[in-house]
N, C-alpha and C. Protein backbone atom coordinates (compact mmCIF):
# COMPACT_ATOMS: atom_id res chain seq x y z
N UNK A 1 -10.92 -4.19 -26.04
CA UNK A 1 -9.83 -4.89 -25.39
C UNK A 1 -9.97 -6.38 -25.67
N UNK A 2 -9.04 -6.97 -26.05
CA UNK A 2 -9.19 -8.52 -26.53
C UNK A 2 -9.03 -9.29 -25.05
N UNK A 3 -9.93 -10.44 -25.19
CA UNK A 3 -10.21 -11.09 -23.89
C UNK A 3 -9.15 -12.12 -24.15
N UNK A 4 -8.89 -12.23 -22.55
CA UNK A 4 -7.24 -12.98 -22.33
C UNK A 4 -8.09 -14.30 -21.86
N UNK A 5 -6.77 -14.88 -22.13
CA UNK A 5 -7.76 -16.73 -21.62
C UNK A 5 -7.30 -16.94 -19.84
N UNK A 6 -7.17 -17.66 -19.36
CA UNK A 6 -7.93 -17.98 -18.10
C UNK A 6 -6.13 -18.14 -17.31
N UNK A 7 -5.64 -18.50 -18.02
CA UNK A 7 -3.88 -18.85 -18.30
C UNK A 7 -3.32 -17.66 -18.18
N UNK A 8 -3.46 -16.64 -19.08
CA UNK A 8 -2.98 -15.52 -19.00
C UNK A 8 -3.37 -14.46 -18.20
N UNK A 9 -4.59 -14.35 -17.75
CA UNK A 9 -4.68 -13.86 -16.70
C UNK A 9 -4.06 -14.11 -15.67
N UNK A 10 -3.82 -15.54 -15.07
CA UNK A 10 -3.18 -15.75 -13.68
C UNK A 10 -1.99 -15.36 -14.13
N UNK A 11 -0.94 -15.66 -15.22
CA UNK A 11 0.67 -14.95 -15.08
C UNK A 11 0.49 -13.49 -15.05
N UNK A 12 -0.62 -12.60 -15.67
CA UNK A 12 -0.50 -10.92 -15.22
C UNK A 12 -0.74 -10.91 -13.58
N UNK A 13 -1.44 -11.51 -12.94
CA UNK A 13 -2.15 -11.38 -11.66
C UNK A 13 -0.48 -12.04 -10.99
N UNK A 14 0.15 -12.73 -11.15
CA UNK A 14 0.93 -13.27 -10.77
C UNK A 14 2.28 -12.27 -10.77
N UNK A 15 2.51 -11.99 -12.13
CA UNK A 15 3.26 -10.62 -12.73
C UNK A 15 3.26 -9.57 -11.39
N UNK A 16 1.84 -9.21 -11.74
CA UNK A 16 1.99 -8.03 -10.37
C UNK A 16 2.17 -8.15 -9.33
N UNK A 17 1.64 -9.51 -8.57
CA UNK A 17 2.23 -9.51 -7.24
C UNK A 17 3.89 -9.81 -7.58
N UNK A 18 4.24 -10.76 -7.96
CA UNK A 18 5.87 -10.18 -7.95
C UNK A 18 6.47 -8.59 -8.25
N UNK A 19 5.61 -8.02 -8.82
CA UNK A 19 5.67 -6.82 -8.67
C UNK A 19 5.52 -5.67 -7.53
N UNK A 20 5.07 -5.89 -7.01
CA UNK A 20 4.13 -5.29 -5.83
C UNK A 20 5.11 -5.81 -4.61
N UNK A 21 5.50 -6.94 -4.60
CA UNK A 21 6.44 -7.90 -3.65
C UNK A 21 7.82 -7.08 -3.27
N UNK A 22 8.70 -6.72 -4.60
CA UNK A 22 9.37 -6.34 -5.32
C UNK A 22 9.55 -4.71 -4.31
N UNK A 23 8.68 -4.25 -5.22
CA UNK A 23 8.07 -2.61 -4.61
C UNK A 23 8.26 -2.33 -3.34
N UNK A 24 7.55 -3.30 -2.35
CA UNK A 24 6.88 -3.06 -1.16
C UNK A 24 8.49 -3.53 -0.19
N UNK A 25 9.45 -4.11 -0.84
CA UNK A 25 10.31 -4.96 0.15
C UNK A 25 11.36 -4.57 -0.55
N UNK A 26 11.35 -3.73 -2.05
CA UNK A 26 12.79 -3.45 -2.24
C UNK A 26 13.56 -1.74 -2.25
N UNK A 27 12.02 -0.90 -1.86
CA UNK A 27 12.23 0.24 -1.81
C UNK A 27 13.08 0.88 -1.02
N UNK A 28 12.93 0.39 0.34
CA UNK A 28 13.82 1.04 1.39
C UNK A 28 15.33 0.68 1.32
N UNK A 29 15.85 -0.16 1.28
CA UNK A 29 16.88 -0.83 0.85
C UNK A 29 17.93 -0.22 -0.49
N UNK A 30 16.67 -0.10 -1.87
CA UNK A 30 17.71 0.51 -2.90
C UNK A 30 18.03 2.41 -2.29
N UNK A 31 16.69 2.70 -1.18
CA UNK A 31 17.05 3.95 -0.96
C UNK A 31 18.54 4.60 0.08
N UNK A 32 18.98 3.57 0.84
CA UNK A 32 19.51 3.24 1.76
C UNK A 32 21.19 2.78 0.38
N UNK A 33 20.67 1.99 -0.08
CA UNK A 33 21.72 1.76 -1.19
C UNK A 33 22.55 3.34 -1.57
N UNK A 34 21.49 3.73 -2.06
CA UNK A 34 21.66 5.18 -2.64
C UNK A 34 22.50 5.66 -1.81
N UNK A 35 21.99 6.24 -0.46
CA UNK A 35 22.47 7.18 -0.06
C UNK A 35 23.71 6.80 0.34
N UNK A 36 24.28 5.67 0.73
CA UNK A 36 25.47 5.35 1.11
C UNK A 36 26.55 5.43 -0.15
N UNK A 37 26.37 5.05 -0.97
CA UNK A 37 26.87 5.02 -2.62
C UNK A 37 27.46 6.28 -2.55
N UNK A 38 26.29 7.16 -2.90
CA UNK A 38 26.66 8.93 -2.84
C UNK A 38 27.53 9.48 -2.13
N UNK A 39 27.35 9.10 -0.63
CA UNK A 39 28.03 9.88 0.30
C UNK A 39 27.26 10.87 1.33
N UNK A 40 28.01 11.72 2.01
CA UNK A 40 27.93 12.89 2.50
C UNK A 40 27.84 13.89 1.83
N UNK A 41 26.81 15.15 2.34
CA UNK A 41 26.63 16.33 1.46
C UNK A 41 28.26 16.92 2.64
N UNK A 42 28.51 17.81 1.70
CA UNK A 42 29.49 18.93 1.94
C UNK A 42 29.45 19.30 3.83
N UNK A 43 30.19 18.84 4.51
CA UNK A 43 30.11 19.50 5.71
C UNK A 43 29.45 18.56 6.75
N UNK A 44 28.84 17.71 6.13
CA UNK A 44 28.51 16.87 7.01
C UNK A 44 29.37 15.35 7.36
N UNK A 45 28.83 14.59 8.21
CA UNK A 45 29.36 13.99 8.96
C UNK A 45 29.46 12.71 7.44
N UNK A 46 30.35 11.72 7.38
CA UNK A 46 29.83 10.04 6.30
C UNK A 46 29.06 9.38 7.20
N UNK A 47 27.77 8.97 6.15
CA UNK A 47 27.28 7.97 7.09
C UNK A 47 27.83 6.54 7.09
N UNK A 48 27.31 6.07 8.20
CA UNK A 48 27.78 4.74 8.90
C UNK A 48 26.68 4.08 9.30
N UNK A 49 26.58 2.60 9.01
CA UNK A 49 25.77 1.59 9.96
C UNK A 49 26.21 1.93 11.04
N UNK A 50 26.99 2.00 11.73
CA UNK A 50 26.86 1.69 13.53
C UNK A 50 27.06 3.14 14.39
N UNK A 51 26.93 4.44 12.78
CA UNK A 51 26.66 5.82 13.72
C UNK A 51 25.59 5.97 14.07
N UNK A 52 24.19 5.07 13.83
CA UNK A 52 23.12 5.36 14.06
C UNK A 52 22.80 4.30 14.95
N UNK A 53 23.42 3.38 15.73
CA UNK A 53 23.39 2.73 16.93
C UNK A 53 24.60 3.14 17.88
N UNK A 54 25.55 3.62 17.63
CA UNK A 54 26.23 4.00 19.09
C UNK A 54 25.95 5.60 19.89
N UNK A 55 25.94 5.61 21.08
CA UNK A 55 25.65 6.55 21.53
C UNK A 55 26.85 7.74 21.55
N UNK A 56 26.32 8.85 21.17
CA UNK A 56 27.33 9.63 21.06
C UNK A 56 27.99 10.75 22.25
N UNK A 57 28.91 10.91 21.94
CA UNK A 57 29.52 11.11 23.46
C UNK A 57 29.80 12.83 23.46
């Protein structure tokens, strides 16, 4: 493995935490993305932001 200079190490180390940053804070969100995008499966209810805070009657 060819040895990296002292420079390039900190932008990979740097690399990954924006990576890792990325990961850790953008997962739930694109999943949430998703499912709203898609829709409802067959028979079920569309979801909604404020069906999962109002109480249902």
């Amino acid at each position: 493995m060819p040895e990296l200079s002292k420079e390039a190490k900190q932008r990979l180390q740097n690399l990954f935490k924006c990576g890792q940053f990325t990961i850790r804070w953008g997962f739930v969100p694109l999943v949430l993305y998703l499912g709203f995008k898609r829709g409802a499966d067959p028979g079920m209810p569309e979801p909604t932001i404020l069906s999962d805070r109002m109480p249902s009657e």
